[in-house]
N, C-alpha and C. Protein backbone atom coordinates (compact mmCIF):
# COMPACT_ATOMS: atom_id res chain seq x y z
N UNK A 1 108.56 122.72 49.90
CA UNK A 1 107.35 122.77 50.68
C UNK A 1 106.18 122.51 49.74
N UNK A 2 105.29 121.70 50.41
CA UNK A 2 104.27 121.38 49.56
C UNK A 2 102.52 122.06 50.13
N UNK A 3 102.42 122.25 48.66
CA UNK A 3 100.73 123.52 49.15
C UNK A 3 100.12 122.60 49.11
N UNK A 4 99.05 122.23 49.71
CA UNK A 4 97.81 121.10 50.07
C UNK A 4 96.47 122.02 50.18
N UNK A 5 95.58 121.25 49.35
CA UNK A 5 93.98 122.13 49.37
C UNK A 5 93.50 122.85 50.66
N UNK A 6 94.51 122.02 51.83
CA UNK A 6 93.46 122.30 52.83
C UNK A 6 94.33 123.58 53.46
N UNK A 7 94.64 124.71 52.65
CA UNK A 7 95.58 125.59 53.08
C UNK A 7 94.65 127.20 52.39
N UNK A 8 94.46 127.87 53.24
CA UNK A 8 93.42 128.94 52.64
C UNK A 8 94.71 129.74 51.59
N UNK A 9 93.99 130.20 50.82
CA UNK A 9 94.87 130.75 49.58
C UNK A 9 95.87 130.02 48.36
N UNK A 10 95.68 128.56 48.84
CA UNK A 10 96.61 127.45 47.97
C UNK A 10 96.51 127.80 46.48
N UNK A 11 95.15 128.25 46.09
CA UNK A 11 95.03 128.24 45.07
C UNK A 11 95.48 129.30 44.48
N UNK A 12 96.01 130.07 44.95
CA UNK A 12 96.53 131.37 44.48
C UNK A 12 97.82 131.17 44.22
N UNK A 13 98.45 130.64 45.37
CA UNK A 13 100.16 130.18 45.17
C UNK A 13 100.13 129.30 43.93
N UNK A 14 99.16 128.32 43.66
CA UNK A 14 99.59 127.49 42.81
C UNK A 14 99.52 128.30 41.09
N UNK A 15 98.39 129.22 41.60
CA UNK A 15 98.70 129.64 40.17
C UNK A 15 99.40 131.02 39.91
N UNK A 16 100.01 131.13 40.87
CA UNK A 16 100.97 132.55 40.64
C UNK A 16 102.25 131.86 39.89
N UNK A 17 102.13 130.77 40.84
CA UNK A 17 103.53 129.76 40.45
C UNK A 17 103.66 129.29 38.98
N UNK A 18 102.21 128.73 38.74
CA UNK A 18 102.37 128.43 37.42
C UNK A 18 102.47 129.95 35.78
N UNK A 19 101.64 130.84 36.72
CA UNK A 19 101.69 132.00 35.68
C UNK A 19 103.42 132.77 35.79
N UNK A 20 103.88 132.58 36.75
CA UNK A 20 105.30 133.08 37.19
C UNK A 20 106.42 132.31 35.69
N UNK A 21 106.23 130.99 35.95
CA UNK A 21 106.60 130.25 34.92
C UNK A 21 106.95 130.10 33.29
N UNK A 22 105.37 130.41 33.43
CA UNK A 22 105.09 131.31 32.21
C UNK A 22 105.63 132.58 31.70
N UNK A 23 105.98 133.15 32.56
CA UNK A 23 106.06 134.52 32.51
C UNK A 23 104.93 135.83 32.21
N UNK A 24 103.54 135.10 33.00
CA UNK A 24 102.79 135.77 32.51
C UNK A 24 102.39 136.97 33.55
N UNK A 25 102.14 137.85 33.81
CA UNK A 25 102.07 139.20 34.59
C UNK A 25 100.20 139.17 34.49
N UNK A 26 100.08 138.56 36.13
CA UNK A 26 98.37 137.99 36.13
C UNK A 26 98.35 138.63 37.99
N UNK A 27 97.29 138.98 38.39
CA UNK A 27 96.84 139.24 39.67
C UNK A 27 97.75 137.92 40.93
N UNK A 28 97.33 136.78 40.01
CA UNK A 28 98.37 135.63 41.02
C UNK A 28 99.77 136.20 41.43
N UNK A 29 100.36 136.16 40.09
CA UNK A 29 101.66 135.78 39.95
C UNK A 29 102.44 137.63 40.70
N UNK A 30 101.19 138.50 40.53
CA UNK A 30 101.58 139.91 41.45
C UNK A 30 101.41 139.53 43.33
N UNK A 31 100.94 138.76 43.42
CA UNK A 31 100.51 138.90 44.49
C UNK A 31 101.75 138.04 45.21
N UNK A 32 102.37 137.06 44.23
CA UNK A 32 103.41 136.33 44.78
C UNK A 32 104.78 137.01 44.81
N UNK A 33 104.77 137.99 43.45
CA UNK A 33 105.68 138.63 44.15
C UNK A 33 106.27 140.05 44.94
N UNK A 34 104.84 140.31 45.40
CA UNK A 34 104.52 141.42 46.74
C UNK A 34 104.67 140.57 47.77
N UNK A 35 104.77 139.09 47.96
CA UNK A 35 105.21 137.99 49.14
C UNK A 35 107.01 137.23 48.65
N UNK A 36 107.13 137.95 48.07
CA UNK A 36 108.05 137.30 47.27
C UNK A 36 109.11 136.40 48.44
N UNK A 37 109.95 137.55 49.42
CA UNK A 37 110.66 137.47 49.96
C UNK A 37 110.56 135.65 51.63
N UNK A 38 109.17 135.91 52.09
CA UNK A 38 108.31 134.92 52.51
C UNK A 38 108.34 133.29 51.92
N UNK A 39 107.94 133.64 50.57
CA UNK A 39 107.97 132.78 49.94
C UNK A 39 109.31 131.68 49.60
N UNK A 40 110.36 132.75 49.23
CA UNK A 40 111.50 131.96 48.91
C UNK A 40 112.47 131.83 50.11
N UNK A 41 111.46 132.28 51.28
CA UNK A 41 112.64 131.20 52.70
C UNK A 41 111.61 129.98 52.62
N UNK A 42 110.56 129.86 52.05
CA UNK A 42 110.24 128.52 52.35
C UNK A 42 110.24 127.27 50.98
N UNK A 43 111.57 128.26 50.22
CA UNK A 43 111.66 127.08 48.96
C UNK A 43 110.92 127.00 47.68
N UNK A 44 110.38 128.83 47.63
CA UNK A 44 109.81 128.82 46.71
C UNK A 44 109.91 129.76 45.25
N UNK A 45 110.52 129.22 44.14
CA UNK A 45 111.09 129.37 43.11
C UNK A 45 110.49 131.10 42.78
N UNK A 46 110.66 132.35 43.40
CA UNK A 46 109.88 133.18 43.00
C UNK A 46 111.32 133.85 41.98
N UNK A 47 111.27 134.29 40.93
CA UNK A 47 112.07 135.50 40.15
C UNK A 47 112.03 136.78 40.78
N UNK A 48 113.25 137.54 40.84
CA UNK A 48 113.24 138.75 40.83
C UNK A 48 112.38 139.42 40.60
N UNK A 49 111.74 140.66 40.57
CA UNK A 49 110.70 141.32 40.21
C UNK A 49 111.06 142.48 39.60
N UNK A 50 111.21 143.11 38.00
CA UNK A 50 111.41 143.93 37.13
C UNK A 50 111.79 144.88 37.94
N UNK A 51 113.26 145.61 38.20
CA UNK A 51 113.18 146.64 38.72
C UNK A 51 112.80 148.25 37.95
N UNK A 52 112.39 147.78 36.75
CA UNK A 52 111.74 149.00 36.42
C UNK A 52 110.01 149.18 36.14
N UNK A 53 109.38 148.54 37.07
CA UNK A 53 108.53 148.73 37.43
C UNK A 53 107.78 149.37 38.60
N UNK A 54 106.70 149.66 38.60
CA UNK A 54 106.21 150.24 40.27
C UNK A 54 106.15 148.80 40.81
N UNK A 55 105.58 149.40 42.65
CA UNK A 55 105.49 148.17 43.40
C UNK A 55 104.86 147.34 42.88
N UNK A 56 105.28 145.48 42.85
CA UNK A 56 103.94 144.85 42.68
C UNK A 56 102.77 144.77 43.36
N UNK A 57 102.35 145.21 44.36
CA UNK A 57 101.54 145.63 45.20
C UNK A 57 100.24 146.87 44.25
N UNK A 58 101.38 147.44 43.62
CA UNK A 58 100.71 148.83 42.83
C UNK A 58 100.05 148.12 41.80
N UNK A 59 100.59 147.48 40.77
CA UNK A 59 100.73 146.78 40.13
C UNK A 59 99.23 145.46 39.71
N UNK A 60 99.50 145.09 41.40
CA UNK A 60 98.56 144.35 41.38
C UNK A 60 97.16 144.81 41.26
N UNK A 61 96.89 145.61 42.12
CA UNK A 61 95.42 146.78 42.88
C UNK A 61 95.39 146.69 41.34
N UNK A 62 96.13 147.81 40.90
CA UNK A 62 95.71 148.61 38.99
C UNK A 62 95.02 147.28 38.21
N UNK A 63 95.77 145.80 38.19
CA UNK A 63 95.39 145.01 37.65
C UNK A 63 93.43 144.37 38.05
N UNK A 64 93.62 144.44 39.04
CA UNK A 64 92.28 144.46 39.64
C UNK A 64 91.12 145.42 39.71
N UNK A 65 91.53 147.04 39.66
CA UNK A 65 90.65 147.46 39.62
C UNK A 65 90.24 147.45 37.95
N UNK A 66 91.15 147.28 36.80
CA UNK A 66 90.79 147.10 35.47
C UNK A 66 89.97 145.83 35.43
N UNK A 67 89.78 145.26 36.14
CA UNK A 67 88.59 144.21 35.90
C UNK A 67 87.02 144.53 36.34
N UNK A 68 87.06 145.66 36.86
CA UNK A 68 85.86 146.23 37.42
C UNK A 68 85.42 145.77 38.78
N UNK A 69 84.51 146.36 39.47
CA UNK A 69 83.48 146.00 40.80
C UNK A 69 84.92 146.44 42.03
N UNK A 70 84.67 146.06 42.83
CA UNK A 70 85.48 146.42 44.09
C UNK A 70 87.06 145.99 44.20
N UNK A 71 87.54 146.86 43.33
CA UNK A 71 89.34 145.94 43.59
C UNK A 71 89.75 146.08 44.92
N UNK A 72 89.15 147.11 45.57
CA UNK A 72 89.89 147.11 47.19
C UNK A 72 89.49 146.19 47.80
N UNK A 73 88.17 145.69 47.88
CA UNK A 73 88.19 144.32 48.72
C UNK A 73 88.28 143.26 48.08
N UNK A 74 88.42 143.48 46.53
CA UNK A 74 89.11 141.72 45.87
C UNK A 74 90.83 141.75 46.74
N UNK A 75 91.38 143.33 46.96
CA UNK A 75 93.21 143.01 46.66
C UNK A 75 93.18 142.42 48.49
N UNK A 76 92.13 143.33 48.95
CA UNK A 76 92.57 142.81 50.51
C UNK A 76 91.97 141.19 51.03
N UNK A 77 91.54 140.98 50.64
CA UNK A 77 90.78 139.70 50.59
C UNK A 77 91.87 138.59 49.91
N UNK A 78 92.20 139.14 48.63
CA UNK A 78 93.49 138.74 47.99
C UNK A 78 94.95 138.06 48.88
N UNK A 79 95.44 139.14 49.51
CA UNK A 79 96.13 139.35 50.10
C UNK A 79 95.58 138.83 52.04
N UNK A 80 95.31 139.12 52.41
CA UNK A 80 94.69 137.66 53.44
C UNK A 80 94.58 136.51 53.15
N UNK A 81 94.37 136.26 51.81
CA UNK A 81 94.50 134.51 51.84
C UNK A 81 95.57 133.92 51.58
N UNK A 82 96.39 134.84 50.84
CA UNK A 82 97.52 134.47 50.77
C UNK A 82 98.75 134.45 52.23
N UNK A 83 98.54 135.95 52.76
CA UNK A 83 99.03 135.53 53.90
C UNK A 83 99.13 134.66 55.19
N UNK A 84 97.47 133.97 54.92
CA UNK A 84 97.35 133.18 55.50
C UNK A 84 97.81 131.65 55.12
N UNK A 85 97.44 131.43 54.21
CA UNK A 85 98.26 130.13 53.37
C UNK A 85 100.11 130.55 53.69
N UNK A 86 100.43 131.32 53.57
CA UNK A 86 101.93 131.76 53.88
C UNK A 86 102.17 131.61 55.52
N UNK A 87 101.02 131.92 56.39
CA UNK A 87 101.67 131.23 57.64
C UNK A 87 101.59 129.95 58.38
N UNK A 88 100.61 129.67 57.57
CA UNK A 88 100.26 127.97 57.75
C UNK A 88 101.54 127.43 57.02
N UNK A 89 102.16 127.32 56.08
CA UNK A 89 103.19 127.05 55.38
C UNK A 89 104.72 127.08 56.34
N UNK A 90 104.44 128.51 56.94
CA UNK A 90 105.62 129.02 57.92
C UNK A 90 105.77 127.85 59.27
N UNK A 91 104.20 127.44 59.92
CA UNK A 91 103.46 126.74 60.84
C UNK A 91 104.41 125.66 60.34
N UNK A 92 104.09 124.91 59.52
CA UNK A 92 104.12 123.65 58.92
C UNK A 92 105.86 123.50 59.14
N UNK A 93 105.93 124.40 58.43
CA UNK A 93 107.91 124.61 58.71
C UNK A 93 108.58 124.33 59.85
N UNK A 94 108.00 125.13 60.87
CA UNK A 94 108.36 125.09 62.36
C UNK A 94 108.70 123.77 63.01
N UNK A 95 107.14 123.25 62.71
CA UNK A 95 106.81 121.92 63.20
C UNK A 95 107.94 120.75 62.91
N UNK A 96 107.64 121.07 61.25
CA UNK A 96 108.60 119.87 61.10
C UNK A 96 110.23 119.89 61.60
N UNK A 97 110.74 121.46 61.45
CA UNK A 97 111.94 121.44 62.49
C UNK A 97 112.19 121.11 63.87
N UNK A 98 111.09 121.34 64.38
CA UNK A 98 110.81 121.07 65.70
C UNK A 98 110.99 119.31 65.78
N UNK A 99 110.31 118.68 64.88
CA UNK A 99 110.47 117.57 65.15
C UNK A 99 111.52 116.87 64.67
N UNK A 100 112.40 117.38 63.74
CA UNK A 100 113.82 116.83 63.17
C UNK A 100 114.69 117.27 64.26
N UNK A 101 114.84 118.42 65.07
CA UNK A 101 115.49 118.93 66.34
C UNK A 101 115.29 118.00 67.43
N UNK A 102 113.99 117.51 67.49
CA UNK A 102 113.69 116.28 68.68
C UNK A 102 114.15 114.91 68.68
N UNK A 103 113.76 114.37 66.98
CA UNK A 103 114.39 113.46 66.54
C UNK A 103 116.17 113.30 66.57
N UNK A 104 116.66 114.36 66.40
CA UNK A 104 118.40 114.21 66.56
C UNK A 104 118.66 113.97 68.17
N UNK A 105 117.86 115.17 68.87
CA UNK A 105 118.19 114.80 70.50
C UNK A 105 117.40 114.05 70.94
N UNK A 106 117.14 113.41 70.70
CA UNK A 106 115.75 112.21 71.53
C UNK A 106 116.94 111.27 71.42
C-alpha cells in the first residue's frame, strides 16, 4: 500500500517507517507501533514491539510530554491523524477489492 501526501497523517507513517528501520525509538515510530496491528493487515513492515517494555502508547505520551508544552493534545492530535491516514488507507483497500471482485465477475 502506498501513503500519498494527500492522506492526513502520511507524514507520520512515513517517518515512523523510516525511524522503525533504523531502529530508532522516536514519537513516530511509537505511534506506529500502538497501530501496529492495523497497519500490518495493510502490508505494512511493522516489528514486534519489545515485550519488555510498557505500552507503546505509554511510551509514546512519556516521550512527548519530555519535550515540553501540552503532550496530551500533541499525543491526541497525534493519534487522530494517524488514525485517520489508517482509514483512508483501509478506504483505499476496500475500493480497490471491490473493484478486482467486479472486474473477475463483470
Amino acid at each position: 500500500m502506498t501513503i500519498t501526501d494527500d492522506l492526513p497523517g502520511a507524514e507520520w507513517i512515513r517517518q515512523g517507517l523510516l525511524d522503525l528501520s533504523a531502529e530508532r525509538e522516536t514519537p513516530a515510530s511509537l505511534a506506529l507501533f500502538a497501530a501496529a496491528g492495523r497497519l500490518r493487515s495493510l502490508g505494512f513492515p511493522i516489528p514486534d514491539y519489545p515485550k519488555n517494555q510498557a505500552e507503546p502508547e505509554l511510551v509514546l505520551y512519556e516521550a512527548l510530554r519530555g519535550q515540553g508544552g501540552d503532550a496530551y493534545t500533541r499525543y491526541n492530535a497525534m493519534r487522530r491523524q494517524l488514525d485517520s491516514c489508517i482509514e483512508a488507507l483501509e478506504g483505499r483497500r476496500r475500493r480497490q477489492q471491490a473493484l478486482h471482485t467486479a472486474h473477475i465477475h463483470g
